[in-house]
C-alpha atoms as a PDB file:
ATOM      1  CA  UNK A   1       9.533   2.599  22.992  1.00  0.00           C
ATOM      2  CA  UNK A   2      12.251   2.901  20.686  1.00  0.00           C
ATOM      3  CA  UNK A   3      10.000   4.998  17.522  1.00  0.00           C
ATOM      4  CA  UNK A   4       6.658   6.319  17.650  1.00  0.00           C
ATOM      5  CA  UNK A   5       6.610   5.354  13.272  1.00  0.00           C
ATOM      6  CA  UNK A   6       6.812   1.372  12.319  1.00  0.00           C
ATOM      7  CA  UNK A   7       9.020   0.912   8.828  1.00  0.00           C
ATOM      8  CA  UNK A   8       5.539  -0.614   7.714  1.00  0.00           C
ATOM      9  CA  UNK A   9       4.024   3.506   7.756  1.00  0.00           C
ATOM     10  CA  UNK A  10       7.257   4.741   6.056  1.00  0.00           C
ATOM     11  CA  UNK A  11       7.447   1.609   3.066  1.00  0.00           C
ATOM     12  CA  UNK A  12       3.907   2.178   2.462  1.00  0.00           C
ATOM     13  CA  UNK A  13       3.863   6.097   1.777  1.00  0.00           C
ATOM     14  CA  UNK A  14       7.142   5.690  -0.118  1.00  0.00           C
ATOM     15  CA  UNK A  15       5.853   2.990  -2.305  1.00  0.00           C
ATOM     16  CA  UNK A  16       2.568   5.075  -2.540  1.00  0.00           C
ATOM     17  CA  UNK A  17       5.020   7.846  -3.488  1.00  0.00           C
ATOM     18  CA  UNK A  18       6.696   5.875  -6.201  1.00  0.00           C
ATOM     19  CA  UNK A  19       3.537   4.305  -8.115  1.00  0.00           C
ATOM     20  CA  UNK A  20       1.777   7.850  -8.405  1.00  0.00           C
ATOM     21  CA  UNK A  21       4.892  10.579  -9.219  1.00  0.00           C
ATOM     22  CA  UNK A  22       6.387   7.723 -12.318  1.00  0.00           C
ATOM     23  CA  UNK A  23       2.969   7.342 -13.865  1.00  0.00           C
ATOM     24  CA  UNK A  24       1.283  10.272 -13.450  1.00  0.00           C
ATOM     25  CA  UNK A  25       3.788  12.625 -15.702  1.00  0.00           C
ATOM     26  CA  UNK A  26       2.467  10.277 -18.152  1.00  0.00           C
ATOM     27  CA  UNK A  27      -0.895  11.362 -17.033  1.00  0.00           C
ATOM     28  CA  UNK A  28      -0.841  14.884 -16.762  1.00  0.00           C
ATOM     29  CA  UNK A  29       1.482  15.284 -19.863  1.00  0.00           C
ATOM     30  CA  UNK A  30      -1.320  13.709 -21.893  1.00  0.00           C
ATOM     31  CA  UNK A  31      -4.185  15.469 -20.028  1.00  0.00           C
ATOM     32  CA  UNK A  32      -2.517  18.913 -20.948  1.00  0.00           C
ATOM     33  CA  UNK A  33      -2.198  17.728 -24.959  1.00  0.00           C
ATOM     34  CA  UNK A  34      -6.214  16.801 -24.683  1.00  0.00           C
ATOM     35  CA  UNK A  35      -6.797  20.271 -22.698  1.00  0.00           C
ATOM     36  CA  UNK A  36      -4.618  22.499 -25.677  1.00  0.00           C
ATOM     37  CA  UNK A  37      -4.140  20.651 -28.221  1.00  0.00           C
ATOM     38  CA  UNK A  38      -6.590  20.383 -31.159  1.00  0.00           C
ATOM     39  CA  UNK A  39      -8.716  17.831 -31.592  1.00  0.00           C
ATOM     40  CA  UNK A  40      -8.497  15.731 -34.957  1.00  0.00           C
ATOM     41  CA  UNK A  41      -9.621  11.949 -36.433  1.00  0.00           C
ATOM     42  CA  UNK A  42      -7.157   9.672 -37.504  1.00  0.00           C
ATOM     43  CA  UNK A  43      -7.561   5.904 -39.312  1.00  0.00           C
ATOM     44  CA  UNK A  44      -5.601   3.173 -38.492  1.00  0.00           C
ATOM     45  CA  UNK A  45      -3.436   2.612 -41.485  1.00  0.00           C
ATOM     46  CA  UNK A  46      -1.392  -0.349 -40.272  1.00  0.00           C
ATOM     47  CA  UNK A  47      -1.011  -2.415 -37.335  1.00  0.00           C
ATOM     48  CA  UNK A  48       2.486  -3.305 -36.260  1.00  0.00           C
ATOM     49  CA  UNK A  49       4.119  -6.273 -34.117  1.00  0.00           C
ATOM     50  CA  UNK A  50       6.324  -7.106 -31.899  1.00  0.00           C
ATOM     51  CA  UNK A  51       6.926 -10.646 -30.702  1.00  0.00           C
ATOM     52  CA  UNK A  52       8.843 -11.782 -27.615  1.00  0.00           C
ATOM     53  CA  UNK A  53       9.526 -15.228 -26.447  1.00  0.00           C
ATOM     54  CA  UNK A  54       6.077 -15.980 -24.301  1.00  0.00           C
ATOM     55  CA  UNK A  55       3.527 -13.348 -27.041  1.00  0.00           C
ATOM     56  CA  UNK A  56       3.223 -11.411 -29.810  1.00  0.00           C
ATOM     57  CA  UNK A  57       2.272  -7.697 -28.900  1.00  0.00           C
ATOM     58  CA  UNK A  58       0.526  -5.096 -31.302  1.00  0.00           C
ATOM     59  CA  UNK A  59       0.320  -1.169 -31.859  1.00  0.00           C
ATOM     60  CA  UNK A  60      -1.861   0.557 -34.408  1.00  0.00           C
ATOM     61  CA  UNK A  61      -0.340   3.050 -36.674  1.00  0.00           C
ATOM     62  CA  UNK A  62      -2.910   6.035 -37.204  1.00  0.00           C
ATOM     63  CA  UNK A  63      -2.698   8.213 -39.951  1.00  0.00           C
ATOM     64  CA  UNK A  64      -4.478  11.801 -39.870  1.00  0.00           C
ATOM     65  CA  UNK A  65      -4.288  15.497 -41.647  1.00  0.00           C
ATOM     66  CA  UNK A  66      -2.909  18.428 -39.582  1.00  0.00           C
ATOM     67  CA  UNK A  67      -2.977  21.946 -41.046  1.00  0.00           C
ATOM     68  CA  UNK A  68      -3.045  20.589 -43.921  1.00  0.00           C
ATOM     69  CA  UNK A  69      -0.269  17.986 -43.818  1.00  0.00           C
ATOM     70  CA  UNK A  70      -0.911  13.971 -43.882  1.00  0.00           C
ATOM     71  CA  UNK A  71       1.097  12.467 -40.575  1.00  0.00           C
ATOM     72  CA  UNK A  72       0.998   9.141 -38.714  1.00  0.00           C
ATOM     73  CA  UNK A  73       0.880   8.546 -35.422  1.00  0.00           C
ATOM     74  CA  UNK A  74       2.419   5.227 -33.912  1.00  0.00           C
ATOM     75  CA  UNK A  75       1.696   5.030 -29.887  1.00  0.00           C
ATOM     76  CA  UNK A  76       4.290   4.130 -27.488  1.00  0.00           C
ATOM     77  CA  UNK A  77       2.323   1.246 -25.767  1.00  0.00           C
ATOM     78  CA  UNK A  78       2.143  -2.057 -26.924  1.00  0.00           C
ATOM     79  CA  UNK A  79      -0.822  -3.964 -26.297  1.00  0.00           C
ATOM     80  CA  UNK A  80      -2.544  -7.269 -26.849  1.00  0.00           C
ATOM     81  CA  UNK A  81      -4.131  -8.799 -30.285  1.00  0.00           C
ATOM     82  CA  UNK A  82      -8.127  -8.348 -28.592  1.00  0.00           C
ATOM     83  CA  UNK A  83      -7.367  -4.221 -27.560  1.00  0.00           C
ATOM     84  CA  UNK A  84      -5.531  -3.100 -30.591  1.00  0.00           C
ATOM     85  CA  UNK A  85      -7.931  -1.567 -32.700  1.00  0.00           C
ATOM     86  CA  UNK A  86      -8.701  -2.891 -36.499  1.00  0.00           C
ATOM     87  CA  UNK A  87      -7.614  -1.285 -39.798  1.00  0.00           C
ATOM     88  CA  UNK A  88      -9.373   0.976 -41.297  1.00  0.00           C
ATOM     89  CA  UNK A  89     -11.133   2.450 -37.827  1.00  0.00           C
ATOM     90  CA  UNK A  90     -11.632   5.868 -37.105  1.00  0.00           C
ATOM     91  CA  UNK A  91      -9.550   7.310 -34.259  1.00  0.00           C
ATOM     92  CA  UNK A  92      -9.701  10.423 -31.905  1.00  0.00           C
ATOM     93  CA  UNK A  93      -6.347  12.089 -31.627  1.00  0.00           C
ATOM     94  CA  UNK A  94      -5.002  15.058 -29.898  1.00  0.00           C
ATOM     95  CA  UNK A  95      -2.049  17.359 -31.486  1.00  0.00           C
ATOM     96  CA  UNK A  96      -0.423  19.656 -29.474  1.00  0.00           C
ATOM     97  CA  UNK A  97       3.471  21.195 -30.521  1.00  0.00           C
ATOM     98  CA  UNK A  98       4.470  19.275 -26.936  1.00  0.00           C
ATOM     99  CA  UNK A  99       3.172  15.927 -28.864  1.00  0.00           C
ATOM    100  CA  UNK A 100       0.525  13.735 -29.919  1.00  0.00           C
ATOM    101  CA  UNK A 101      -2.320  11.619 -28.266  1.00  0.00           C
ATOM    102  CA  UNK A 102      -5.443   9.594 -28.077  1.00  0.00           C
ATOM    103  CA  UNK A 103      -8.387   9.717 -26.223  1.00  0.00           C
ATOM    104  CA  UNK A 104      -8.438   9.046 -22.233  1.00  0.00           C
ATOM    105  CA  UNK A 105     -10.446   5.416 -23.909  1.00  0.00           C
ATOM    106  CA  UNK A 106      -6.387   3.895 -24.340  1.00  0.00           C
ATOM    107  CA  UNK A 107      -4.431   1.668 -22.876  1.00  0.00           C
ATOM    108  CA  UNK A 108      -1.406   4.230 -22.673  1.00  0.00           C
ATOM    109  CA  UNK A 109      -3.356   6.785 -21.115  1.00  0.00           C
ATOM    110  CA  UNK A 110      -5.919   4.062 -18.741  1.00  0.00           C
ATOM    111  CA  UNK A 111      -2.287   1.962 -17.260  1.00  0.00           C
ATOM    112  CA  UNK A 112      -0.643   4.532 -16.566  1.00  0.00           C
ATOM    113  CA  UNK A 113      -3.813   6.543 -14.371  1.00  0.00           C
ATOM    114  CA  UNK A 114      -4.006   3.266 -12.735  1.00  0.00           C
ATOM    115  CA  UNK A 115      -0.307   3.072 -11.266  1.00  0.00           C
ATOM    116  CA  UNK A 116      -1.396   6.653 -10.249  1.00  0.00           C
ATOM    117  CA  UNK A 117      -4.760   5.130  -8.198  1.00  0.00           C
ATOM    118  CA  UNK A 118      -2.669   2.720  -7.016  1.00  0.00           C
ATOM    119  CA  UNK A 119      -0.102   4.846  -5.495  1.00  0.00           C
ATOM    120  CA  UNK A 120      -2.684   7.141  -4.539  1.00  0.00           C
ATOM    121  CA  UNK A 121      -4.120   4.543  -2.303  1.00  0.00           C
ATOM    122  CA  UNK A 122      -0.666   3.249  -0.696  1.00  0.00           C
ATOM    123  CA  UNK A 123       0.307   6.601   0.397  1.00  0.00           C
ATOM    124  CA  UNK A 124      -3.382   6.941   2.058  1.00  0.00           C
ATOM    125  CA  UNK A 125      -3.169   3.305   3.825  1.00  0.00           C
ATOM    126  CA  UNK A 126       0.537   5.064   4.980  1.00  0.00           C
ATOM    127  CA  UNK A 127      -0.654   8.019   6.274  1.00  0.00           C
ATOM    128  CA  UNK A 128      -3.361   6.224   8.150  1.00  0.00           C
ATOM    129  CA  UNK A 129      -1.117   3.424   9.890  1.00  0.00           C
ATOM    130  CA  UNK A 130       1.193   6.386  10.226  1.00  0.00           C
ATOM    131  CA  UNK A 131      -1.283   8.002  12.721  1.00  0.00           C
ATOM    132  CA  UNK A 132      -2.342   4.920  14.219  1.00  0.00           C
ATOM    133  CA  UNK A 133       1.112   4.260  14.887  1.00  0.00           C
ATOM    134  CA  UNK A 134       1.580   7.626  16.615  1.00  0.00           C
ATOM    135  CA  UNK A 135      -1.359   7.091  18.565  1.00  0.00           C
ATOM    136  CA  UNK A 136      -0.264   3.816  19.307  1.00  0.00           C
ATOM    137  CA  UNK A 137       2.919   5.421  20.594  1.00  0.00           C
ATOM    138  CA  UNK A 138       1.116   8.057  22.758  1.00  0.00           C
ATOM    139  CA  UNK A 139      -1.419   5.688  24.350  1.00  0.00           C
ATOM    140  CA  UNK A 140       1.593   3.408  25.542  1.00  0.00           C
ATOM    141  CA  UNK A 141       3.446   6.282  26.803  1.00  0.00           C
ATOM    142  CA  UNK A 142       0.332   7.434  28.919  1.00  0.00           C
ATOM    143  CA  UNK A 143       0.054   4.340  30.201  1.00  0.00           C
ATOM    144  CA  UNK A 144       3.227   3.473  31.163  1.00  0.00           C
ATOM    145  CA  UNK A 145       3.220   6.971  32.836  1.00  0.00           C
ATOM    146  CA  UNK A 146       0.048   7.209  34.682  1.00  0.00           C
ATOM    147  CA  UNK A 147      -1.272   3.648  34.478  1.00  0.00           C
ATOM    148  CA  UNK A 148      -1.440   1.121  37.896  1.00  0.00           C
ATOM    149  CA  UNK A 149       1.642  -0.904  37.431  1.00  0.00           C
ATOM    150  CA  UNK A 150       1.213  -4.513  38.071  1.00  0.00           C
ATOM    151  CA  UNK A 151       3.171  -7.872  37.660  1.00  0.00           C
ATOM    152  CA  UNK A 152       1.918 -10.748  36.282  1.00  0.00           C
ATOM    153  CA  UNK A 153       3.379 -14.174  35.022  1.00  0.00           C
ATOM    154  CA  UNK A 154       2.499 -16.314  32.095  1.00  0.00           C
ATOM    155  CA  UNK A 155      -0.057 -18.735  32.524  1.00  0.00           C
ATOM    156  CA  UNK A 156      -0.182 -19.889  28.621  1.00  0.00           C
ATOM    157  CA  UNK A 157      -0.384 -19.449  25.154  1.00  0.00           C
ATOM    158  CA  UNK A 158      -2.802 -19.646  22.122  1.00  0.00           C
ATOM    159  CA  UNK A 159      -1.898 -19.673  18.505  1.00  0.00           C
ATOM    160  CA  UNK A 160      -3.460 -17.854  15.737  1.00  0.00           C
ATOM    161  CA  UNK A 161      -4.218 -19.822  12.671  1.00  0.00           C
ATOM    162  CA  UNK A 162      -2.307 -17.457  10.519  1.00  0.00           C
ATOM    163  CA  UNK A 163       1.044 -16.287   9.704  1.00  0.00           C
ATOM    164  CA  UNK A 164       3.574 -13.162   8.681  1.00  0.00           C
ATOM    165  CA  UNK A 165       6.436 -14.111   7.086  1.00  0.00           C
ATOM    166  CA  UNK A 166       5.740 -17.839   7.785  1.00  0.00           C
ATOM    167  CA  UNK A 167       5.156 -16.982  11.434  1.00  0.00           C
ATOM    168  CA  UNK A 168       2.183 -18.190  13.204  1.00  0.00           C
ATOM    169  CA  UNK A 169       1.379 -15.710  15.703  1.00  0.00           C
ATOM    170  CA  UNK A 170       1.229 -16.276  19.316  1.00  0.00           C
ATOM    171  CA  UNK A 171      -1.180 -14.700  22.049  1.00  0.00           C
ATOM    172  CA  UNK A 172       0.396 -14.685  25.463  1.00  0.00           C
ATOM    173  CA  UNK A 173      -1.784 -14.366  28.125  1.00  0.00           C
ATOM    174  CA  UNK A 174      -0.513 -13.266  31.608  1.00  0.00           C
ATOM    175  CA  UNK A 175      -2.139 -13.435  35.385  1.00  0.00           C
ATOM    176  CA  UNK A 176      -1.778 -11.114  37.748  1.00  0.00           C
ATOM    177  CA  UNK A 177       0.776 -11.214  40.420  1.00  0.00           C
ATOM    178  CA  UNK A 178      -1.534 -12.288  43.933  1.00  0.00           C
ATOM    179  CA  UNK A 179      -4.493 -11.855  41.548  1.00  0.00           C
ATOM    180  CA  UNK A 180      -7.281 -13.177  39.365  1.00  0.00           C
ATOM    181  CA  UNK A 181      -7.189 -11.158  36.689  1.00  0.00           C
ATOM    182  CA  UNK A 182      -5.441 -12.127  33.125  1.00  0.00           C
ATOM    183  CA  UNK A 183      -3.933 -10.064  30.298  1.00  0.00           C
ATOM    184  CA  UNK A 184      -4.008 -10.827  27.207  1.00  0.00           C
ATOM    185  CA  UNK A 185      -1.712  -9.633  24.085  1.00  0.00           C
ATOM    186  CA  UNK A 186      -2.417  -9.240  20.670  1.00  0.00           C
ATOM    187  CA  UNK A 187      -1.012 -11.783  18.116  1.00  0.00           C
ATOM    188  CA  UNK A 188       3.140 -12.056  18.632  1.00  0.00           C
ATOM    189  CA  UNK A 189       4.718 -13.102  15.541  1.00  0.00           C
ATOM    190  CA  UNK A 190       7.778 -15.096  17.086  1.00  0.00           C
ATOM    191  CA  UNK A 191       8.693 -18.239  18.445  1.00  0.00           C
ATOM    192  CA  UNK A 192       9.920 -18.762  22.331  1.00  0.00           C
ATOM    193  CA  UNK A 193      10.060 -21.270  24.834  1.00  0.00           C
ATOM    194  CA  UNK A 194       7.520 -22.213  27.470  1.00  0.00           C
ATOM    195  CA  UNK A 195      10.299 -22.271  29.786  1.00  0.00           C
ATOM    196  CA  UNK A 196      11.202 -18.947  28.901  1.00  0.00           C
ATOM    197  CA  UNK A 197       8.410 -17.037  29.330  1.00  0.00           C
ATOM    198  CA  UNK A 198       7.560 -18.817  32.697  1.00  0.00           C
ATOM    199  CA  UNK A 199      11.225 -17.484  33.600  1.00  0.00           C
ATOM    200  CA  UNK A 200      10.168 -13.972  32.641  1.00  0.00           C
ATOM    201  CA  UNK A 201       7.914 -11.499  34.825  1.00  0.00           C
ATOM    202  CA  UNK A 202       5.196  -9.012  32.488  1.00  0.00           C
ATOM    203  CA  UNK A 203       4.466  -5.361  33.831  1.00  0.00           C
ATOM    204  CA  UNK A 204       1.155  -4.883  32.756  1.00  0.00           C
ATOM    205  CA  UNK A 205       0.333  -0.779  32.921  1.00  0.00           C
ATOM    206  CA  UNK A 206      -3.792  -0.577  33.817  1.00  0.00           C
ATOM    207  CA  UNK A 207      -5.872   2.325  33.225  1.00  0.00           C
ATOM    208  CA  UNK A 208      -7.397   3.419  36.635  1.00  0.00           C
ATOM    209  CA  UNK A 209     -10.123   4.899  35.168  1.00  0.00           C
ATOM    210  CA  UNK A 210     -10.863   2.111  32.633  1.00  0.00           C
ATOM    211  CA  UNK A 211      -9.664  -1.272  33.870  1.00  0.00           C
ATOM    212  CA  UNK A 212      -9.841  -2.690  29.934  1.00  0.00           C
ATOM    213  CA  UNK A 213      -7.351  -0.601  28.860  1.00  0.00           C
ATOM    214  CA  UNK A 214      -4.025  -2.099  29.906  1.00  0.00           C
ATOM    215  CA  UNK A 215      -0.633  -1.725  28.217  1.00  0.00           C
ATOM    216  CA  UNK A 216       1.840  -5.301  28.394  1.00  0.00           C
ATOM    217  CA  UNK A 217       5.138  -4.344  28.561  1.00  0.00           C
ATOM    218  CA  UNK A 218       7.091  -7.139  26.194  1.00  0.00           C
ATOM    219  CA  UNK A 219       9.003  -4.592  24.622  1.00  0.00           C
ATOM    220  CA  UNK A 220      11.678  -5.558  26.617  1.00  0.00           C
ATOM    221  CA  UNK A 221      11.364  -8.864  26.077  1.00  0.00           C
ATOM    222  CA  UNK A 222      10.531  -9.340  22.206  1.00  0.00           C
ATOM    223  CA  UNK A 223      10.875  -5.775  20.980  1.00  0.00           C
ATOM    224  CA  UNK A 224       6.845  -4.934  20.696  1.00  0.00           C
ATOM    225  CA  UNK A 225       4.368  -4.091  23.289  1.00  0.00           C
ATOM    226  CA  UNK A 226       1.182  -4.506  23.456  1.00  0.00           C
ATOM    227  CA  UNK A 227      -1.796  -2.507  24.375  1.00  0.00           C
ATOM    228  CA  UNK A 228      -5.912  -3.321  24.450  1.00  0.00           C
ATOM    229  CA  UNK A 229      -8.307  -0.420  25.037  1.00  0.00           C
ATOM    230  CA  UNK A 230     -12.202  -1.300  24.632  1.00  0.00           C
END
């Protein structure tokens, strides 16, 4: 058992990592103008453009009084013709000597919490499959140290109906060595020969105190084991 982490735990929590730190100094940058900074109404003034190849994208520009001084306000975000808000319409902003915002009701403030949900939930799923994985890693271990070693040969295959990286999985199942009974592994996302595997003997690793959990020892043979535990 070469690592007790998959890459799959690591990418996750990194990615997680990623979509919440970027977006959320947006966040909490605005969040601490709306907390100190004073609270003021604005009216959109103008409404400006900007037009790529594939659409034409819109901002409002927002004029408003500040201690006693007429200033406009043009938001960084662009956004499309049905969510930019219409001349003449009144509009909450914040003003704060760090800077100027709307309401948490924007598109610049609502996009950017979402990247920080979204990241928020990646580097949960992470952490979770992170433990699994280190569980997974412990329960083999146990198993290959104080399970009832057995041998068993393949007896045949079944494929899954769907795939990883264009992969249809395969589940092996193996009999026992001068036995009836037959192991079976999860889904294997590879491709092998028949020949092969009839070529090959399995230790299978049993609990003796629970004769459904069982650890298949293919590590050796396609790089990931397999264990079942009901």
């Amino acid at each position: 058992m070469k690592s007790s982490v998959r890459k799959r735990s690591i990418l996750l929590i990194l990615a997680g990592v990623f979509f919440f730190v970027i977006p959320s100094l947006f966040v909490f940058q605005q969040l601490n103008i709306m907390t100190h900074g004073e609270k003021v109404f604005g009216t959109v003034t103008d409404i400006v453009s900007k037009t790529t190849d594939n659409e034409t994208l819109y901002k409002p520009q927002i004029t408003y009084t500040y201690q006693g001084q007429e200033r406009t306000y043009t938001p960084h975000y662009n956004t499309s013709h049905f969510l930019v808000p219409r001349i003449g319409s009144e509009q909450v902003l914040y003003v704060h000597a760090r800077g100027v915002t709307q309401g948490p009701l924007n598109v610049g403030f609502l996009v950017p919490l979402g990247g920080c949900l979204i990241g928020l939930v990646l580097i949960l799923f992470g952490v979770r499959s992170w433990m699994h994985d280190v569980n997974r890693y412990h329960t083999y271990a146990r198993l290959k140290r104080y399970g009832r070693r057995v041998s068993a040969r393949f007896v045949r295959k079944d494929v899954t109906n769907y795939r990883i990286n264009n992969q249809l999985g395969n589940i092996l199942y193996v009999q026992e060595e001068r036995g009836e009974r037959v192991f079976q592994t999860h889904p294997i996302f590879s491709e092998f020969s028949i020949k092969w595997l009839e070529d090959h003997t399995f230790d299978v690793y049993v609990n003796p105190n629970n004769p459904d959990d069982y650890y298949i020892d293919i590590e050796k043979h396609f790089g990931e084991p397999a264990v079942h535990s009901k």
